[in-house]
C-alpha atoms as a PDB file:
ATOM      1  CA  UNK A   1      10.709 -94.206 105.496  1.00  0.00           C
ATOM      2  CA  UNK A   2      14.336 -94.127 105.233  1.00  0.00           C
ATOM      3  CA  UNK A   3      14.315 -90.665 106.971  1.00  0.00           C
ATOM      4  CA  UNK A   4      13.222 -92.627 110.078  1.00  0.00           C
ATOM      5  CA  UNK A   5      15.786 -95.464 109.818  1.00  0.00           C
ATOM      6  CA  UNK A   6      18.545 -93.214 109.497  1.00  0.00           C
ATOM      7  CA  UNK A   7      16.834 -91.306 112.562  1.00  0.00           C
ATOM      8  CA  UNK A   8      17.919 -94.380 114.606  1.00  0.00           C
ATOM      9  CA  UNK A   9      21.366 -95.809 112.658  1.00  0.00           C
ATOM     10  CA  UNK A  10      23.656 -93.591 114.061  1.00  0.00           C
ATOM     11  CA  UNK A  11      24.525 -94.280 117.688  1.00  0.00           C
ATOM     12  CA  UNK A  12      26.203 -91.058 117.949  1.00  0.00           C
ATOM     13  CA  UNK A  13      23.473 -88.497 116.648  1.00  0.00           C
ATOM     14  CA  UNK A  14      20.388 -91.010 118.534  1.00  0.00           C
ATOM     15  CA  UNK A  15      19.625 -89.614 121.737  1.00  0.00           C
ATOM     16  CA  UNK A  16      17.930 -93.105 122.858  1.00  0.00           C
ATOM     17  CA  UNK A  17      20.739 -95.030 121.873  1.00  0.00           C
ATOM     18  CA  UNK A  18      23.489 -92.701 122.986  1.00  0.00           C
ATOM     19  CA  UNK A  19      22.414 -91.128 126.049  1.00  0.00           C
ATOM     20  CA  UNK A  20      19.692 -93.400 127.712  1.00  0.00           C
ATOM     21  CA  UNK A  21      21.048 -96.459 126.578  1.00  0.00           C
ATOM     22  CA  UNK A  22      24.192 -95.056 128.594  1.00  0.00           C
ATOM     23  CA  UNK A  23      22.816 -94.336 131.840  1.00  0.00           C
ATOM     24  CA  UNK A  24      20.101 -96.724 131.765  1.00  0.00           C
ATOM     25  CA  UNK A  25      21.697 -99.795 133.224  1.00  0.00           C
ATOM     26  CA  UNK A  26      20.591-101.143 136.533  1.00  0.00           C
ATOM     27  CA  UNK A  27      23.402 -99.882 138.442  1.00  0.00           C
ATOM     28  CA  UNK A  28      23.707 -96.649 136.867  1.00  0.00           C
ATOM     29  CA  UNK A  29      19.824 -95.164 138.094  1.00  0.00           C
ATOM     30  CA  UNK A  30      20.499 -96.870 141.588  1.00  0.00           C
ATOM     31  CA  UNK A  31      23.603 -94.937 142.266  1.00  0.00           C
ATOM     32  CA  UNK A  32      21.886 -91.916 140.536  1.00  0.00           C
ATOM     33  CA  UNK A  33      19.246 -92.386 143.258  1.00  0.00           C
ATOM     34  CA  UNK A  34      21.677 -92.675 145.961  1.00  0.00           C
ATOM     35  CA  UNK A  35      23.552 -90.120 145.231  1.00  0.00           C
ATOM     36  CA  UNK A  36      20.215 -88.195 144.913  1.00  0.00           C
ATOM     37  CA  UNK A  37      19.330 -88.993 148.595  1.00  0.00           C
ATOM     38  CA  UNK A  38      22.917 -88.655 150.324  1.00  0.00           C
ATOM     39  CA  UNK A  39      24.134 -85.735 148.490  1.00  0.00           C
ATOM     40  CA  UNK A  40      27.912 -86.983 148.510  1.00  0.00           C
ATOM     41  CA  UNK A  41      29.275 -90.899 148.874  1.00  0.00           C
ATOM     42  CA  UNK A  42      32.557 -92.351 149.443  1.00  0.00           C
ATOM     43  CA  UNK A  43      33.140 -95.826 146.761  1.00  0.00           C
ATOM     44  CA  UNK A  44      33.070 -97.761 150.096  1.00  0.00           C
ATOM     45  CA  UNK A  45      30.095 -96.859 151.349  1.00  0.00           C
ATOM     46  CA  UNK A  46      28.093 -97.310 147.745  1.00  0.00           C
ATOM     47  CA  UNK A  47      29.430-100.845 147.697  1.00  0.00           C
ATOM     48  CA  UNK A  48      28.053-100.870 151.471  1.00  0.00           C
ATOM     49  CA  UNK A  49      24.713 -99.513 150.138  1.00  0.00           C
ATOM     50  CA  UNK A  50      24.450-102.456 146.656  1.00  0.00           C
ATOM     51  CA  UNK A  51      25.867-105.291 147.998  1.00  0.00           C
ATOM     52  CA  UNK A  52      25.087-107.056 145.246  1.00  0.00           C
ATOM     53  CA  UNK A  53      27.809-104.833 142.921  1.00  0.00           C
ATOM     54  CA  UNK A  54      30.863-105.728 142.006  1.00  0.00           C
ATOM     55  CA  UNK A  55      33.809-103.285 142.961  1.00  0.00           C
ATOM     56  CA  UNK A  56      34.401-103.459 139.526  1.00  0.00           C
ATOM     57  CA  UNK A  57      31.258-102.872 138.012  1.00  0.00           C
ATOM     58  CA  UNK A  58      30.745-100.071 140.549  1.00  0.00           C
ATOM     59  CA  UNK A  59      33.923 -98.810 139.479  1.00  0.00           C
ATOM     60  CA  UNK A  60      32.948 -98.463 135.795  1.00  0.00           C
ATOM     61  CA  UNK A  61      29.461 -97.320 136.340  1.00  0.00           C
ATOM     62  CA  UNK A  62      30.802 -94.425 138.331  1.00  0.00           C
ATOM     63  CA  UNK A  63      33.532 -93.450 135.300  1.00  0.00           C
ATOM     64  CA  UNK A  64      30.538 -93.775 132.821  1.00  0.00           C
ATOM     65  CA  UNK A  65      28.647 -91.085 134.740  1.00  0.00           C
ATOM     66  CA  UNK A  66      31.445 -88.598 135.628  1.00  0.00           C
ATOM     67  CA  UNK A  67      32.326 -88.915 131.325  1.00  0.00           C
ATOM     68  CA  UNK A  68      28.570 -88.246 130.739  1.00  0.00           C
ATOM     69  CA  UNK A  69      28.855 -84.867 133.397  1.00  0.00           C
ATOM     70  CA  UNK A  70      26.085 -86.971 135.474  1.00  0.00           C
ATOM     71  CA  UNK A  71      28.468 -87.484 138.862  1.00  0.00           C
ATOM     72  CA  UNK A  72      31.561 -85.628 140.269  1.00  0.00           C
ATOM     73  CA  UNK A  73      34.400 -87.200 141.705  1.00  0.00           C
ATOM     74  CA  UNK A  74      36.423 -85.806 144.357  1.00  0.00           C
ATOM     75  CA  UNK A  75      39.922 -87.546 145.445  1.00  0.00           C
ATOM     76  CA  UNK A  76      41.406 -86.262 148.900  1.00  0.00           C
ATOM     77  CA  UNK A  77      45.639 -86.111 149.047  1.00  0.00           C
ATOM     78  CA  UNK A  78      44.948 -88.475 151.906  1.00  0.00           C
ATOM     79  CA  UNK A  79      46.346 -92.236 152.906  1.00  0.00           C
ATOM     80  CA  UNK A  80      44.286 -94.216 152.322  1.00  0.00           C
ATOM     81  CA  UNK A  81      42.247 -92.336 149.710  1.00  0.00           C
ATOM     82  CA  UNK A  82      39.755 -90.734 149.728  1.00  0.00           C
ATOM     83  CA  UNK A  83      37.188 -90.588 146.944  1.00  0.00           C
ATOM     84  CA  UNK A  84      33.679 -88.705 147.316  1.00  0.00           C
ATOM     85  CA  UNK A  85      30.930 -89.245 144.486  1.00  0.00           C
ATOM     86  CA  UNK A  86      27.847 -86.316 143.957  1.00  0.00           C
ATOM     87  CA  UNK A  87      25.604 -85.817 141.474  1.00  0.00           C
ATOM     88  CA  UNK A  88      26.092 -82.893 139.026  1.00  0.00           C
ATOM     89  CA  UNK A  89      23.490 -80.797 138.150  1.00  0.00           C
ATOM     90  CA  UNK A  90      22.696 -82.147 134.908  1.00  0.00           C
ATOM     91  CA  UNK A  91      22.288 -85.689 137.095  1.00  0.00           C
ATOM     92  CA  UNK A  92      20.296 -84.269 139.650  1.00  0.00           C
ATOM     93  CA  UNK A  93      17.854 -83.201 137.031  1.00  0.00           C
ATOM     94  CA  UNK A  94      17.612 -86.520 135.555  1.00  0.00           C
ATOM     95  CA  UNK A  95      16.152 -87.384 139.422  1.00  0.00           C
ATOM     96  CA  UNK A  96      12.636 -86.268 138.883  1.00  0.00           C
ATOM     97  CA  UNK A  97      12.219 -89.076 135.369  1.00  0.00           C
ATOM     98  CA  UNK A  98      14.099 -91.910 137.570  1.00  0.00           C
ATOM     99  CA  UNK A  99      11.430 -91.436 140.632  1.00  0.00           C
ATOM    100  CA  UNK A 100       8.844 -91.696 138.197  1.00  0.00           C
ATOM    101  CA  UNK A 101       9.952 -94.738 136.246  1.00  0.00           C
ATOM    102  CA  UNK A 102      10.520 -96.728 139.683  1.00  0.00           C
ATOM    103  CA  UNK A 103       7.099 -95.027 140.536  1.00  0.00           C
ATOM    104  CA  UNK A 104       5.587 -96.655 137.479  1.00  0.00           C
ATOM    105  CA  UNK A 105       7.600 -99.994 138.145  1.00  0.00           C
ATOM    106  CA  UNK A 106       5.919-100.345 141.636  1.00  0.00           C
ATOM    107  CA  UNK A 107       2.684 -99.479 140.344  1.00  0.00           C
ATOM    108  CA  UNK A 108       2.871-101.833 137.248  1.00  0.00           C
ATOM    109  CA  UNK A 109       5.015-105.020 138.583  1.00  0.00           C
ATOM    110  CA  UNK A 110       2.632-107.566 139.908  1.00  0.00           C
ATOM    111  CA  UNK A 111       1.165-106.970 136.321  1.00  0.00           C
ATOM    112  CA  UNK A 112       4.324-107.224 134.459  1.00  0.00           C
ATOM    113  CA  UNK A 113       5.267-110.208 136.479  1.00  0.00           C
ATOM    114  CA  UNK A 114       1.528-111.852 135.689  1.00  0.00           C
ATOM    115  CA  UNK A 115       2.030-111.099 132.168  1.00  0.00           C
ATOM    116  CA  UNK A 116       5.737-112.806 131.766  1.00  0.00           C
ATOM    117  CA  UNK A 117       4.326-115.818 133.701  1.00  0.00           C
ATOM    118  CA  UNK A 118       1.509-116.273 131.709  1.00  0.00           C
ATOM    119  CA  UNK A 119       4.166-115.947 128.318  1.00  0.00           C
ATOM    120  CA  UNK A 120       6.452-118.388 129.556  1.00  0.00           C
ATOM    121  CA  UNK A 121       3.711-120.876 131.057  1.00  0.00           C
END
């Protein structure tokens, strides 16, 4: 039993905690998928895309996924900058598990949203 505990104490040797925990934020697997369908995005135009995002929080989701390897950022020696955002292709392979999980979120929601209803009623 304490094998198992200590399988889940450590943050840094706990690939749940460590590595999905990271990237699995709301903002983080919508700007995965975006990046997924547009191939390369200026900041601008993902804060055009989530309007609901903080330049801020957009800000720090993006550093949080180029320090994981998940995204690529790409400044231009241009006034006013220039910044591009793509997936890697370590983040284009995590694609494939996102569509699924929003897959199974569609499918399941109405359910989900019965269930929490009938919890809180």
């Amino acid at each position: 039993m304490l094998q198992k505990a200590e399988k889940y104490s450590v943050i840094e040797m706990c690939p749940i905690r460590n590595v999905v925990a990271r990237f699995g934020n709301k903002w983080s697997l919508i700007v995965i998928l975006i990046l997924s369908e547009n191939e390369v995005v200026r900041f601008n135009e993902l804060c055009r895309i989530i309007p609901d995002v903080s330049s801020k929080v957009l800000s720090g989701t993006l550093k949080a996924l180029e320090a994981d390897g998940l995204v690529i950022r790409k400044v231009y020696p241009v006034v006013p900058p220039k910044v591009e955002y793509s997936l890697t292709e370590m983040g284009t392979s995590l694609v494939p598990f996102i569509v699924q999980l929003t897959e199974w979120a569609q499918a399941n929601m109405n359910s989900i949203l019965k269930h929490r209803e009938q919890y809180t009623g």
